[in-house]
N, C-alpha and C. Protein backbone atom coordinates (compact mmCIF):
# COMPACT_ATOMS: atom_id res chain seq x y z
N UNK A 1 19.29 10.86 48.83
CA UNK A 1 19.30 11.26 50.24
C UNK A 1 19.70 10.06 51.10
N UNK A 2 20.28 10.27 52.25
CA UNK A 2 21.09 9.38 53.10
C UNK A 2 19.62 9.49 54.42
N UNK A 3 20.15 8.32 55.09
CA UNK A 3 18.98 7.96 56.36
C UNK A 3 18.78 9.26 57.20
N UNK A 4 17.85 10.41 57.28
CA UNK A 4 17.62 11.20 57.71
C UNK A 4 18.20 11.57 59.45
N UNK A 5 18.74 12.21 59.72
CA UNK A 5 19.41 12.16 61.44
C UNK A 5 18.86 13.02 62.22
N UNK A 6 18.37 12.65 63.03
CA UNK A 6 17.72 14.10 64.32
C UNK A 6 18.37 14.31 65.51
N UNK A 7 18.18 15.19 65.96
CA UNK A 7 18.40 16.19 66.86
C UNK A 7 17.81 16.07 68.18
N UNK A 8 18.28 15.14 69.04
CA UNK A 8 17.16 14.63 70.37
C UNK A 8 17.92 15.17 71.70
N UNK A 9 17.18 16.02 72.70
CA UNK A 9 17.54 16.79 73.34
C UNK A 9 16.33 16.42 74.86
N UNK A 10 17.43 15.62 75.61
CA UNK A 10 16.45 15.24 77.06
C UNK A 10 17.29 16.28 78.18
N UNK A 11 15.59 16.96 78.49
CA UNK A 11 16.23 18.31 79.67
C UNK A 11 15.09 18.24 80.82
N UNK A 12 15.82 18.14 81.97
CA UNK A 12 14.83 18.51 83.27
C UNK A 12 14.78 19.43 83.24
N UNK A 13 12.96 19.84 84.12
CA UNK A 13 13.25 21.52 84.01
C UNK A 13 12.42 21.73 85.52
N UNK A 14 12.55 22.52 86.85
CA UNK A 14 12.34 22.52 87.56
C UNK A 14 10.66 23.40 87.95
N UNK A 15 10.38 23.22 87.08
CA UNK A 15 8.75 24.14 86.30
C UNK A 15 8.19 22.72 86.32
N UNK A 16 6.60 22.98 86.64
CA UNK A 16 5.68 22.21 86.27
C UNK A 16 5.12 22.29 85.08
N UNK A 17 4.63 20.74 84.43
CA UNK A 17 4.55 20.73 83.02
C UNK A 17 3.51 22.14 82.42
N UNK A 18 2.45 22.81 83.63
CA UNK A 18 1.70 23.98 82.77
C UNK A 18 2.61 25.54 82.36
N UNK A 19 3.71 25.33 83.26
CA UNK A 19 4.50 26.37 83.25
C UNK A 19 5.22 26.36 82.11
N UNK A 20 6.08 24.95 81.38
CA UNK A 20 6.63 24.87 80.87
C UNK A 20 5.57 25.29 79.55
N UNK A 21 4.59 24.44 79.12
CA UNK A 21 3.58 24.69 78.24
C UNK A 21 3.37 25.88 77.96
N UNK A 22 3.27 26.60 78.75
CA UNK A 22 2.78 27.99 78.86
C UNK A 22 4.52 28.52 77.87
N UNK A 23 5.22 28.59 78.36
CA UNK A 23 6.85 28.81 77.71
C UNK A 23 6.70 28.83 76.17
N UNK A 24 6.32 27.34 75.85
CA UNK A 24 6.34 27.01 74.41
C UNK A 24 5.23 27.17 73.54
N UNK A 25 4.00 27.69 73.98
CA UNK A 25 2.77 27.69 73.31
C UNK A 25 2.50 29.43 73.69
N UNK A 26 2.98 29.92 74.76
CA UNK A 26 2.81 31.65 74.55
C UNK A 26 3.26 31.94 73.57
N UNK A 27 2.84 32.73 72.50
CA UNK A 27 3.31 33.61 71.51
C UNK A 27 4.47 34.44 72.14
N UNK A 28 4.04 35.28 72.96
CA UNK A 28 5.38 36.17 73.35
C UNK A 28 6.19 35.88 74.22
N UNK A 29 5.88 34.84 75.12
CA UNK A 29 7.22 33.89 75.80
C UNK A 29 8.08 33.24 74.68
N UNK A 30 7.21 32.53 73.68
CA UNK A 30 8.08 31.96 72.77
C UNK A 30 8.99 32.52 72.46
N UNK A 31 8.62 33.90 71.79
CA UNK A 31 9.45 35.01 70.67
C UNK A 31 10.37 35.76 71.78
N UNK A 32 10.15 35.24 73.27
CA UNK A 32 10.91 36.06 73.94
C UNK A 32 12.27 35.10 74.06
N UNK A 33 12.22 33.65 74.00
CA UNK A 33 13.39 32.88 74.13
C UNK A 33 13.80 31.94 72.97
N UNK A 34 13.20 31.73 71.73
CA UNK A 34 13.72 31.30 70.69
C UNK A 34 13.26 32.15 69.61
N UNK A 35 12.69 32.70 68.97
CA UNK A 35 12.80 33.65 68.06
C UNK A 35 11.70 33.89 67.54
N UNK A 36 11.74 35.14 67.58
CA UNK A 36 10.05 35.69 66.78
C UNK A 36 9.45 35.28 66.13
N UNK A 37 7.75 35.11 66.36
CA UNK A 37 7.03 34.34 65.89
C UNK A 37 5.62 34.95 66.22
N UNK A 38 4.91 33.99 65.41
CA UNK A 38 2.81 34.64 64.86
C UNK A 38 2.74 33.35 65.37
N UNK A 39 3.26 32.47 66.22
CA UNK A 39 2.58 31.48 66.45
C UNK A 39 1.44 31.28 67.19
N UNK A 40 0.29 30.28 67.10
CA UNK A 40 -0.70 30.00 67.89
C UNK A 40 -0.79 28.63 68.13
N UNK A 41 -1.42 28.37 69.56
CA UNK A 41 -1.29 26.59 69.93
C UNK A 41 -2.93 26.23 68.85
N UNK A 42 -2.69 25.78 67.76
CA UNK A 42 -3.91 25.26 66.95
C UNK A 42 -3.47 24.22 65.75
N UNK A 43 -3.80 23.20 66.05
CA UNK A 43 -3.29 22.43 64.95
C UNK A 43 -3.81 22.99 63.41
N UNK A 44 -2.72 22.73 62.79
CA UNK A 44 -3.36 23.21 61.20
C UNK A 44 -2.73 24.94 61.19
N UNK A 45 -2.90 25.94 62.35
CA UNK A 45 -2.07 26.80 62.47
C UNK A 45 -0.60 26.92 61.45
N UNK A 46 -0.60 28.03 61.00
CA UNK A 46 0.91 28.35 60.14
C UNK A 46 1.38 29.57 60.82
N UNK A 47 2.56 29.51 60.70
CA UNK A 47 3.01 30.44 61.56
C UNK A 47 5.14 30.26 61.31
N UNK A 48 5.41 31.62 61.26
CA UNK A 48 6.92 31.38 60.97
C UNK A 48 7.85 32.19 62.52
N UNK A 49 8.88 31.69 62.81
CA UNK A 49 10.06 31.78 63.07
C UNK A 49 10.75 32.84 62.26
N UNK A 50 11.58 34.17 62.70
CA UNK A 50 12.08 35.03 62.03
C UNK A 50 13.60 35.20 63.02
N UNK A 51 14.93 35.35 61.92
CA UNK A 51 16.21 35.41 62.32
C UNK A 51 17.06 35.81 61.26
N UNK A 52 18.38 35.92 61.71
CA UNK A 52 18.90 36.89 60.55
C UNK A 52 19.40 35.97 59.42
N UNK A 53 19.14 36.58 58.12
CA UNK A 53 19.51 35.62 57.29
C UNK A 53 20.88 35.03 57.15
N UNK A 54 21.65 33.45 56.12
CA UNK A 54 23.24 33.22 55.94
C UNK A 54 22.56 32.40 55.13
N UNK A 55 23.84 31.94 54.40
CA UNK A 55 23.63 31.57 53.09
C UNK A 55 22.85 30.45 52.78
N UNK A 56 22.31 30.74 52.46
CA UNK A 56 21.28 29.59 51.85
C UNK A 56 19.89 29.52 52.57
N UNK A 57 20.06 30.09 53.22
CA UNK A 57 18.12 30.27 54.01
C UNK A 57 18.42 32.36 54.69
N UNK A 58 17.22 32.71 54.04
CA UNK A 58 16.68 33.65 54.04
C UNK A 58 16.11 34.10 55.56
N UNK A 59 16.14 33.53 56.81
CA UNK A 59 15.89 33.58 57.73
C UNK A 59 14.90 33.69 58.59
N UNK A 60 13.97 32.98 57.25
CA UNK A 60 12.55 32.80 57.78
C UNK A 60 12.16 31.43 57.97
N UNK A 61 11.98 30.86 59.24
CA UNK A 61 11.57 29.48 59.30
C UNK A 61 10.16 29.20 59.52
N UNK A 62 9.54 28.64 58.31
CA UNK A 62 7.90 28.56 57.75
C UNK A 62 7.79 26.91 58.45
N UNK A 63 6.46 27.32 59.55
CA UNK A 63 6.25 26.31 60.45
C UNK A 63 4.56 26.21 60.38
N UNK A 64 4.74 25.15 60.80
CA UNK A 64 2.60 24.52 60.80
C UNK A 64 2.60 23.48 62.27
N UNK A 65 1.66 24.06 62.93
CA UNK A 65 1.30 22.92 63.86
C UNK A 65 0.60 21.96 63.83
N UNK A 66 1.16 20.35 63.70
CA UNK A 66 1.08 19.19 62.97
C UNK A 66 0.03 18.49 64.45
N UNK A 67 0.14 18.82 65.62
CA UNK A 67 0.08 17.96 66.55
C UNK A 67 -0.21 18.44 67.44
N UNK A 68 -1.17 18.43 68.78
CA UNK A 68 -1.29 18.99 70.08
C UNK A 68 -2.01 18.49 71.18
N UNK A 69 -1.65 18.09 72.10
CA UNK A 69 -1.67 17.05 73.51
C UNK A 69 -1.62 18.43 74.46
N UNK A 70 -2.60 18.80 75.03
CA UNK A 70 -2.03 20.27 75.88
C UNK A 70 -1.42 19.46 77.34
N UNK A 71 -0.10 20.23 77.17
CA UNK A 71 0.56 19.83 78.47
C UNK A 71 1.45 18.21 78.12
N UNK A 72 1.15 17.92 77.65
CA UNK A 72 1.84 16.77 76.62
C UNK A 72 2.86 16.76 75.80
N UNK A 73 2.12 17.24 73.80
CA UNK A 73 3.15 17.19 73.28
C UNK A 73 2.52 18.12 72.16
N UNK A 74 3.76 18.54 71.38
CA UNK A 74 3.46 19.29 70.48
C UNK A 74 4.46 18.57 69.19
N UNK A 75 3.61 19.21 67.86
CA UNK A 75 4.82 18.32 67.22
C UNK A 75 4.17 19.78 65.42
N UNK A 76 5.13 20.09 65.15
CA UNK A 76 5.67 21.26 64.08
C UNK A 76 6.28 20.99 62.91
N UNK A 77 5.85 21.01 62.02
CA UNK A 77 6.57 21.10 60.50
C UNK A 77 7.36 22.55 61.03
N UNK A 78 8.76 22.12 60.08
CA UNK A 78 9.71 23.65 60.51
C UNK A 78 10.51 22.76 58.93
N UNK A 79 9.97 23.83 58.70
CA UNK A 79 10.63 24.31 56.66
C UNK A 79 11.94 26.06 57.05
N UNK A 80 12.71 25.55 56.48
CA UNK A 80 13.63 26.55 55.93
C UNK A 80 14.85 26.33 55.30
N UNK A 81 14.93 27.17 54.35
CA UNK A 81 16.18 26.67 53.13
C UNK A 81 15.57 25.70 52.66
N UNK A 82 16.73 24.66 52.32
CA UNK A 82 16.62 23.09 52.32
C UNK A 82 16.01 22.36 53.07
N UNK A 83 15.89 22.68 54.26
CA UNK A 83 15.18 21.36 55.20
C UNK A 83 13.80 21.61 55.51
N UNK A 84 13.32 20.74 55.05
CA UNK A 84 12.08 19.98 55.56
C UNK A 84 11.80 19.19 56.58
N UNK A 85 11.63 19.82 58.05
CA UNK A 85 11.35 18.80 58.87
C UNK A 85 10.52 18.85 60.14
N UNK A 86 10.39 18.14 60.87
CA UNK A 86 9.53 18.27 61.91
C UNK A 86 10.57 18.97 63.51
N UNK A 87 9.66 19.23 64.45
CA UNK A 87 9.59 19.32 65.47
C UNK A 87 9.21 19.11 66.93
N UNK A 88 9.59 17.91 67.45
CA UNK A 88 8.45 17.51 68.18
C UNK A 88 8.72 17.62 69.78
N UNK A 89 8.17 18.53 70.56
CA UNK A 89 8.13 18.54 72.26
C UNK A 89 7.57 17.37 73.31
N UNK A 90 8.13 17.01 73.98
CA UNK A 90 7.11 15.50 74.84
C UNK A 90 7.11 16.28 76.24
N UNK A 91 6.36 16.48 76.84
CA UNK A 91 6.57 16.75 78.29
C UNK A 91 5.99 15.59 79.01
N UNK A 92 6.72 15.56 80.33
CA UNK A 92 6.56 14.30 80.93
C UNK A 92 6.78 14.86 82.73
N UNK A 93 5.48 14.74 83.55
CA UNK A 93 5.48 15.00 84.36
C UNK A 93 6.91 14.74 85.58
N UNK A 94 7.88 15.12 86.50
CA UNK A 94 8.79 14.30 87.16
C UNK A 94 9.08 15.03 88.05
N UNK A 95 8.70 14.31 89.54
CA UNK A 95 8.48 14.74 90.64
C UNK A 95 8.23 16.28 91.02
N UNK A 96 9.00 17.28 91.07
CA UNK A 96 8.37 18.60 91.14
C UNK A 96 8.38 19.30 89.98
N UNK A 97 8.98 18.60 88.76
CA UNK A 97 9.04 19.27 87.27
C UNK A 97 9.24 18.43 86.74
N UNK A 98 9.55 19.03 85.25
CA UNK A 98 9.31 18.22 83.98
C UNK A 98 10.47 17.60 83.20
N UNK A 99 10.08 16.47 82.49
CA UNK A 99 10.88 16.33 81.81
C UNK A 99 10.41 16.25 80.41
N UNK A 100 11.67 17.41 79.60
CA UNK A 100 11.04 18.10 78.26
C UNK A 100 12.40 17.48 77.57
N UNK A 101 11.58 16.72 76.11
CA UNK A 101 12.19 16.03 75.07
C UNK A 101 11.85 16.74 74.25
N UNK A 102 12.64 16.68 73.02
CA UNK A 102 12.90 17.38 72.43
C UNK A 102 13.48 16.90 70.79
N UNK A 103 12.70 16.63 69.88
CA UNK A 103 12.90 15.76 68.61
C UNK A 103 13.13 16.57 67.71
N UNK A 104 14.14 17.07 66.61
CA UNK A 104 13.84 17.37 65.85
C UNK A 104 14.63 16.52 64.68
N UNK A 105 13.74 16.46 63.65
CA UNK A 105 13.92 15.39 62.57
C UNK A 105 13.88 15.76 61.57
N UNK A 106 14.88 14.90 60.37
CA UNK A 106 14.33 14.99 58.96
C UNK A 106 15.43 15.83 58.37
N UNK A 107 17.07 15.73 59.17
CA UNK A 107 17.91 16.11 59.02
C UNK A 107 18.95 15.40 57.56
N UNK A 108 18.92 15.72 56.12
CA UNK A 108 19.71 15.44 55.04
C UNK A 108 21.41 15.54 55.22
N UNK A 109 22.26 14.77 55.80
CA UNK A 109 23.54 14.99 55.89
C UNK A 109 24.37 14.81 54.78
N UNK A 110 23.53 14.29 53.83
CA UNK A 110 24.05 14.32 52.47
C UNK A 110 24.38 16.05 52.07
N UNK A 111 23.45 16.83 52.29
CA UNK A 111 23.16 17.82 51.89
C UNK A 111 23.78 18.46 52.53
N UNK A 112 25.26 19.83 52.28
CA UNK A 112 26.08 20.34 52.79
C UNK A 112 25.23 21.34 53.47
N UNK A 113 24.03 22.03 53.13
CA UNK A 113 23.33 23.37 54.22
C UNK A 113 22.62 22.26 55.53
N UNK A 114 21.94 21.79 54.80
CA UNK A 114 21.48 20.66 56.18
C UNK A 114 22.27 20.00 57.23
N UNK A 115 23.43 19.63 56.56
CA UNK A 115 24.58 19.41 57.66
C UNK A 115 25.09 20.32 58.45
N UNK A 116 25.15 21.51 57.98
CA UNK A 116 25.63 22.84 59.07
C UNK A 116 24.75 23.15 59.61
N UNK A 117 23.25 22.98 59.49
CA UNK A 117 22.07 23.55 59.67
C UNK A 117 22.38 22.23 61.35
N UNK A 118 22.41 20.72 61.14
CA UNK A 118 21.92 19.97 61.99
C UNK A 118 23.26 20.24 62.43
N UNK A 119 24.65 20.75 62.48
CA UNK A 119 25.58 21.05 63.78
C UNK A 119 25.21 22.57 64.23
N UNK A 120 24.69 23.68 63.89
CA UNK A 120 24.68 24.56 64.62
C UNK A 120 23.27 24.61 65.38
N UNK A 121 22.63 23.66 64.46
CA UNK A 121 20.92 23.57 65.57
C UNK A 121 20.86 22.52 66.55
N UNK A 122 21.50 21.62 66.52
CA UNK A 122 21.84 20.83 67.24
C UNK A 122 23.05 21.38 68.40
N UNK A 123 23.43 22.04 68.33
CA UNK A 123 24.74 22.72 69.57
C UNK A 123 23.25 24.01 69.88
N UNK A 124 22.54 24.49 69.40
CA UNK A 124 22.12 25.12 69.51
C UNK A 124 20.71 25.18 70.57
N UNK A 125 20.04 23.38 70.11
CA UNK A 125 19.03 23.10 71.00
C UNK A 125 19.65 22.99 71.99
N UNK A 126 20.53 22.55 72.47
CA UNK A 126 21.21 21.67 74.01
C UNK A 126 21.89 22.99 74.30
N UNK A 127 22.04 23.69 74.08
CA UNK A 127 22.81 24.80 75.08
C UNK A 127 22.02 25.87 74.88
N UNK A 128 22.46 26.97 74.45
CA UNK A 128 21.66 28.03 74.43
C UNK A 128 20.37 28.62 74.41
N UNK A 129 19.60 27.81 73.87
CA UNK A 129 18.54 27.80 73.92
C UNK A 129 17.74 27.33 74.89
N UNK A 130 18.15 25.82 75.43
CA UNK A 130 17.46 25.35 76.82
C UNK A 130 18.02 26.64 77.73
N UNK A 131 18.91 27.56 78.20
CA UNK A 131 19.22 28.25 78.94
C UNK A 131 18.27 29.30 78.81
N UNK A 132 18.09 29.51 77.63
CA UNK A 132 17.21 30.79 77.49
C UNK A 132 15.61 30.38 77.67
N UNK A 133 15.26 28.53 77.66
CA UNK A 133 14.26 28.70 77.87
C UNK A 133 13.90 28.50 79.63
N UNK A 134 14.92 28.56 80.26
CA UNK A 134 15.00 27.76 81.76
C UNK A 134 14.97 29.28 81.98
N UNK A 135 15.24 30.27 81.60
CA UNK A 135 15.48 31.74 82.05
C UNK A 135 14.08 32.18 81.65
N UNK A 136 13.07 31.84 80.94
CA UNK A 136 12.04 31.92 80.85
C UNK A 136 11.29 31.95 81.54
N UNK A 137 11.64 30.55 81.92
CA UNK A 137 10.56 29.84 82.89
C UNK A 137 10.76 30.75 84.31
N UNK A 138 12.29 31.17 84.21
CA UNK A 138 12.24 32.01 85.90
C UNK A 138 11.39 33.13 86.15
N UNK A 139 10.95 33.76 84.71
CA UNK A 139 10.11 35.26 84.77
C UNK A 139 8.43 35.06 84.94
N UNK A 140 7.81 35.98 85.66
CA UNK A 140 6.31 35.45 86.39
C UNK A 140 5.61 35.58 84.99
């Protein structure tokens, strides 16, 4: 294996850090803007991510909550296919909203699924997804 590469994603968001929290730790806000999920804010918690399957991962992403700072940070084992890796959220209070970081690690570029895995999740955190979670945040 080659030096592992992550996925780091710095986004203002015009929500205060409980709003945003609330986004990423609701079960059904979650599953409403990144993808269905049994998740619960509890460390030690297991809980998966569901999407359509392609080759080489089955389209279930098997996750555990490693870490929890409420309003802070969160930080996620996220297993699927090949990759083994973490997930980690920082929120950071800034002037009328937040600023939400965004780690994800433990990316194998040696490894041809992990490499497509870290260009389409990586185009994937920074665009589409921050949109869908900023569209989140707009609903009461």
């Amino acid at each position: 294996m080659t030096e592992p590469v992550t996925i780091e994603v710095d986004q203002f968001l015009r929500h205060p850090p409980a709003k945003v929290w609330r986004a990423l730790t609701d079960p059904e806000r979650l599953s409403r803007w990144l993808m269905p999920t049994d998740f619960a804010p509890a460390v030690g918690h297991r809980f998966t991510f569901r999407t359509g399957p392609r080759p080489g991962f089955d389209g279930i992403v098997r996750c555990e909550v490693l870490a929890l700072d409420p309003e802070r940070l969160m930080r996620w084992a996220w297993r699927g296919g090949t990759l083994d890796s973490t997930v980690t959220w920082t929120l950071q209070a800034e002037g009328h909203g937040t600023r939400l970081l965004l780690r994800h690690e433990g990316f194998d570029p040696s490894d041809p699924l992990q490499r497509a895995a870290l260009e389409m999740m990586g185009r994937g955190w920074r665009s589409h997804l921050m949109r869908r979670l900023e569209q989140e945040l707009g609903t009461p």
